[in-house]
C-alpha atoms as a PDB file:
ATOM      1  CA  UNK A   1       0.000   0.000   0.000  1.00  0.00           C
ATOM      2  CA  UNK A   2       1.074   3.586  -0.763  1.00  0.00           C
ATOM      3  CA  UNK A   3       1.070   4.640   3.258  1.00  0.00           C
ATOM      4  CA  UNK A   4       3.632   2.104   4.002  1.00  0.00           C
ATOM      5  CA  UNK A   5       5.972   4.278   2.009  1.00  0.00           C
ATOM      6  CA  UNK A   6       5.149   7.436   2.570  1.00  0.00           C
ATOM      7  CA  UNK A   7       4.288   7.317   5.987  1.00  0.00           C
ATOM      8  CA  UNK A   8       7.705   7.771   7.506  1.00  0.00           C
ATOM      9  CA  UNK A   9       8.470  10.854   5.267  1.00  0.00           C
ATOM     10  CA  UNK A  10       4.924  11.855   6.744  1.00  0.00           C
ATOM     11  CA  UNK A  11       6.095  11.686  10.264  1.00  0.00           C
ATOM     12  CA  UNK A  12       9.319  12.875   9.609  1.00  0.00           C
ATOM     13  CA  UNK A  13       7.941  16.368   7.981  1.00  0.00           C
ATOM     14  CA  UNK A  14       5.554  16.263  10.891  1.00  0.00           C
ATOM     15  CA  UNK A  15       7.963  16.041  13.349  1.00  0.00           C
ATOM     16  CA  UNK A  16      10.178  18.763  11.941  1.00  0.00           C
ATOM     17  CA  UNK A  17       7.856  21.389  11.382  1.00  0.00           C
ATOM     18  CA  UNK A  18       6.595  20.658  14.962  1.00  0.00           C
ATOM     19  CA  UNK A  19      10.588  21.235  16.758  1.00  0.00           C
ATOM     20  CA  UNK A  20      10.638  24.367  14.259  1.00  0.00           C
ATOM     21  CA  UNK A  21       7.643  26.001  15.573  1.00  0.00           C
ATOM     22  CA  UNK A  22       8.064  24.812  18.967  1.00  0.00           C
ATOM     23  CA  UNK A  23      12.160  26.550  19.060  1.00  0.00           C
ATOM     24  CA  UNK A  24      10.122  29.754  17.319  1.00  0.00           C
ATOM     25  CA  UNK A  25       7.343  30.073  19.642  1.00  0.00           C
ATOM     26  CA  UNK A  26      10.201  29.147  22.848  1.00  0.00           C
ATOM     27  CA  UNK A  27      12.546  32.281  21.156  1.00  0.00           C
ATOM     28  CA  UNK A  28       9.743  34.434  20.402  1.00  0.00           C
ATOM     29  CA  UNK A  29       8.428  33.795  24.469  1.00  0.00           C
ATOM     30  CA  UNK A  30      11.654  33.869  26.391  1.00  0.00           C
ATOM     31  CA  UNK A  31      13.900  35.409  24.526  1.00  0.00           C
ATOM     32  CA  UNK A  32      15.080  38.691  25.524  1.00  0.00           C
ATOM     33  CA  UNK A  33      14.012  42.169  23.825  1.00  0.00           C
ATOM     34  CA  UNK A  34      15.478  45.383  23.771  1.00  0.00           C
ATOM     35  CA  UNK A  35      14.853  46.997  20.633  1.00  0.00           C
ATOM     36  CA  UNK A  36      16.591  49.985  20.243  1.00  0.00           C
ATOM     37  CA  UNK A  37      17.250  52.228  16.576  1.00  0.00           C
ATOM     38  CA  UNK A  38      20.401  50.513  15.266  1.00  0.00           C
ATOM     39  CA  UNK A  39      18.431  47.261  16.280  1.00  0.00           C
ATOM     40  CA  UNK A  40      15.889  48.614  14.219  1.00  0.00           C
ATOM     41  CA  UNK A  41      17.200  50.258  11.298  1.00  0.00           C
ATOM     42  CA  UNK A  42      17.017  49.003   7.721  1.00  0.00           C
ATOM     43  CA  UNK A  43      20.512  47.012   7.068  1.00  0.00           C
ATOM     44  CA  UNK A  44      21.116  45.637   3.233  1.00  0.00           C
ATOM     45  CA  UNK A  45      24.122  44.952   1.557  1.00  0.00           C
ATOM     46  CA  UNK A  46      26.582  46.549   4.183  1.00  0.00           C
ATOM     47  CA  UNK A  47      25.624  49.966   2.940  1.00  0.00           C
ATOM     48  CA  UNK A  48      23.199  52.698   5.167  1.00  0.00           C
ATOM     49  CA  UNK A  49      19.784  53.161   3.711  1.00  0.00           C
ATOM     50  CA  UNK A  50      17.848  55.957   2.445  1.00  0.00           C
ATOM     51  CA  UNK A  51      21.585  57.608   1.177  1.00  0.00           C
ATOM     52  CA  UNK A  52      21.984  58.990  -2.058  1.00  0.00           C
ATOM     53  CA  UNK A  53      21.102  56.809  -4.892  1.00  0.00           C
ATOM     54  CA  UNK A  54      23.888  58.302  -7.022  1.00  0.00           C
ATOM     55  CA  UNK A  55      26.800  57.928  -4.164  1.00  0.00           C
ATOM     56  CA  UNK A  56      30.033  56.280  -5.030  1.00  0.00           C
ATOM     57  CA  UNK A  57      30.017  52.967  -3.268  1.00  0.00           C
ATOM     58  CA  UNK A  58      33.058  50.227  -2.962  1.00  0.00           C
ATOM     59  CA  UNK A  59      32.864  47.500  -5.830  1.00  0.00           C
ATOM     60  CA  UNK A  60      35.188  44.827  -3.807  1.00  0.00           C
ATOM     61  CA  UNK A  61      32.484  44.014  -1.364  1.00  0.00           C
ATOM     62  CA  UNK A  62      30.887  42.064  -4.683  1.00  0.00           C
ATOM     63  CA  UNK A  63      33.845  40.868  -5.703  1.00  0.00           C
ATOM     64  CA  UNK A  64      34.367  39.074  -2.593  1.00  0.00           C
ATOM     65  CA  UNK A  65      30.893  37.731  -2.686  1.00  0.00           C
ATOM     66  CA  UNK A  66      31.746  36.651  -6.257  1.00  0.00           C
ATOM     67  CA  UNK A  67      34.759  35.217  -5.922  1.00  0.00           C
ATOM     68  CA  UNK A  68      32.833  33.447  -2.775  1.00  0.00           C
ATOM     69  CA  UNK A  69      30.195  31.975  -4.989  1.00  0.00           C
ATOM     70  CA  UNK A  70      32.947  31.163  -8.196  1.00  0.00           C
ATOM     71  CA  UNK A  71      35.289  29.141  -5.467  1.00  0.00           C
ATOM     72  CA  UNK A  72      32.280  27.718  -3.721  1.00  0.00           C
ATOM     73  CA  UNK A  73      30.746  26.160  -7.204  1.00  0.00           C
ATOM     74  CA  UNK A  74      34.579  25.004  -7.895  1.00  0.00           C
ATOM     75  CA  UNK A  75      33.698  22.393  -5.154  1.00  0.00           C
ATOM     76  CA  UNK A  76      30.274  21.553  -6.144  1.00  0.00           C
ATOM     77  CA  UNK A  77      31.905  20.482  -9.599  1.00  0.00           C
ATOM     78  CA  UNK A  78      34.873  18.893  -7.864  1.00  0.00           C
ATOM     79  CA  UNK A  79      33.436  17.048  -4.994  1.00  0.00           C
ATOM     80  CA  UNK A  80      31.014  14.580  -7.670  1.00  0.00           C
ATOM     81  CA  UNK A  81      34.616  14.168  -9.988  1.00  0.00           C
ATOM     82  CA  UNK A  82      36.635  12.904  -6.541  1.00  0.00           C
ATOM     83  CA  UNK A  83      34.275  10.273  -6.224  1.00  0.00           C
ATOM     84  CA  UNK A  84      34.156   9.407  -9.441  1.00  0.00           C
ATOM     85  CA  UNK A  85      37.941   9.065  -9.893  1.00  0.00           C
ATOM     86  CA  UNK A  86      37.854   5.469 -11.118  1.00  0.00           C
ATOM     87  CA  UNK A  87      35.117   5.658 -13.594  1.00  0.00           C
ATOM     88  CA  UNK A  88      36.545   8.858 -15.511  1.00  0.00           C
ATOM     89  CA  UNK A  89      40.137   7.460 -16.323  1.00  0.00           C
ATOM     90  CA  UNK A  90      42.218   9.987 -17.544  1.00  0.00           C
ATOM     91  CA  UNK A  91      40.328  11.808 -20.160  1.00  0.00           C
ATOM     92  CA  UNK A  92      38.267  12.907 -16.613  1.00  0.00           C
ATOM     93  CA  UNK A  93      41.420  14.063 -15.008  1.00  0.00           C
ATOM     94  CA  UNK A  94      42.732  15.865 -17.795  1.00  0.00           C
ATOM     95  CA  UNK A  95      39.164  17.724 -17.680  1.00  0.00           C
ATOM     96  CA  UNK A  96      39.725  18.780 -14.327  1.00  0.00           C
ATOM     97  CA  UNK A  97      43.388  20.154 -14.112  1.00  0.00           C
ATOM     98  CA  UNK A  98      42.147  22.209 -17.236  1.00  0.00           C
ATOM     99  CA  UNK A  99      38.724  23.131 -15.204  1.00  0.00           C
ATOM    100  CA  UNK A 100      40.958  23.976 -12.186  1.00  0.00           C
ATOM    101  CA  UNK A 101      43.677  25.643 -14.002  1.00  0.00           C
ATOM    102  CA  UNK A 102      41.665  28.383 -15.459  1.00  0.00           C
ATOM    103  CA  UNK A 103      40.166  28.830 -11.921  1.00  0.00           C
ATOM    104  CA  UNK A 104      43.676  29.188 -10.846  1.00  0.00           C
ATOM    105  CA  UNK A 105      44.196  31.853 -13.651  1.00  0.00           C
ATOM    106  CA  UNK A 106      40.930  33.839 -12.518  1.00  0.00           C
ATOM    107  CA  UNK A 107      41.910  33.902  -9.165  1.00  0.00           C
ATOM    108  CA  UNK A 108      45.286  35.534 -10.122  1.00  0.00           C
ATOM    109  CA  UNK A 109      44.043  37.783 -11.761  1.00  0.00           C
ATOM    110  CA  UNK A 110      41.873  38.895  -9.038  1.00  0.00           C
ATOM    111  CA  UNK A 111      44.507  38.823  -6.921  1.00  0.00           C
ATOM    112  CA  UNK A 112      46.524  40.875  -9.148  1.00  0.00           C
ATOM    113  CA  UNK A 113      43.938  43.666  -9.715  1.00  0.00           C
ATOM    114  CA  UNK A 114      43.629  44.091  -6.358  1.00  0.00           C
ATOM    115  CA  UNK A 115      40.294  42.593  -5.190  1.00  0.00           C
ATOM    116  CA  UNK A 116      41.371  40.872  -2.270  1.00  0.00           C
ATOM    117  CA  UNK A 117      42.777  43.911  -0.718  1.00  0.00           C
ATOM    118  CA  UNK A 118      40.505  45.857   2.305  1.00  0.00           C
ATOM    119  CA  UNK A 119      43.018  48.995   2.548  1.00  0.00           C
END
């Protein structure tokens, strides 16, 4: 029968959303508040709001977050090729010092521009 195989995904969605809302309501209850205005204030992208729209702004804070997200799919592409090793011979490894290498070359580059620097 159909329950008998979805009835432990059942109770396990069940019993998640019921520890989620229970930690909510138990934060929301005892946890401590003492708004105040910088508690309050509107805080996006590491810039004050309601400035100038036409202000001069720093350009490295997404670069960072760029290079963050480049590096951080480098491993979501790498991590499925490690385990793979044995079925993609060496056509597969070839793939990936050429995949890594021009990672490598984007990062210098980067690097040499001046991106990484907070001065």
């Amino acid at each position: 029968m159909v329950t008998d195989t979805y009835l432990p995904v059942l109770i396990f969605i069940l019993v998640g959303s019921l520890v989620g809302v229970a930690l909510f309501s138990a934060g929301s209850i005892i946890g401590p508040r003492r708004p105040n205005k910088a508690k309050l204030a509107p805080y996006e992208c590491g810039f004050e709001a309601f400035e100038d729209a036409r202000m001069k702004f720093d350009v490295r804070y997404y670069l960072v977050a760029i290079l963050f997200i480049l590096f951080d799919l480098e491993i979501a592409f790498l991590f499925p090729w490690a385990m793979a090793n044995d079925q993609v011979g060496l056509l597969g490894f070839w793939t990936a010092i050429v995949f890594l290498t021009i990672l490598v070359v984007g990062f210098v580059y980067e690097w040499k521009k001046g991106a990484l620097d907070w001065e």
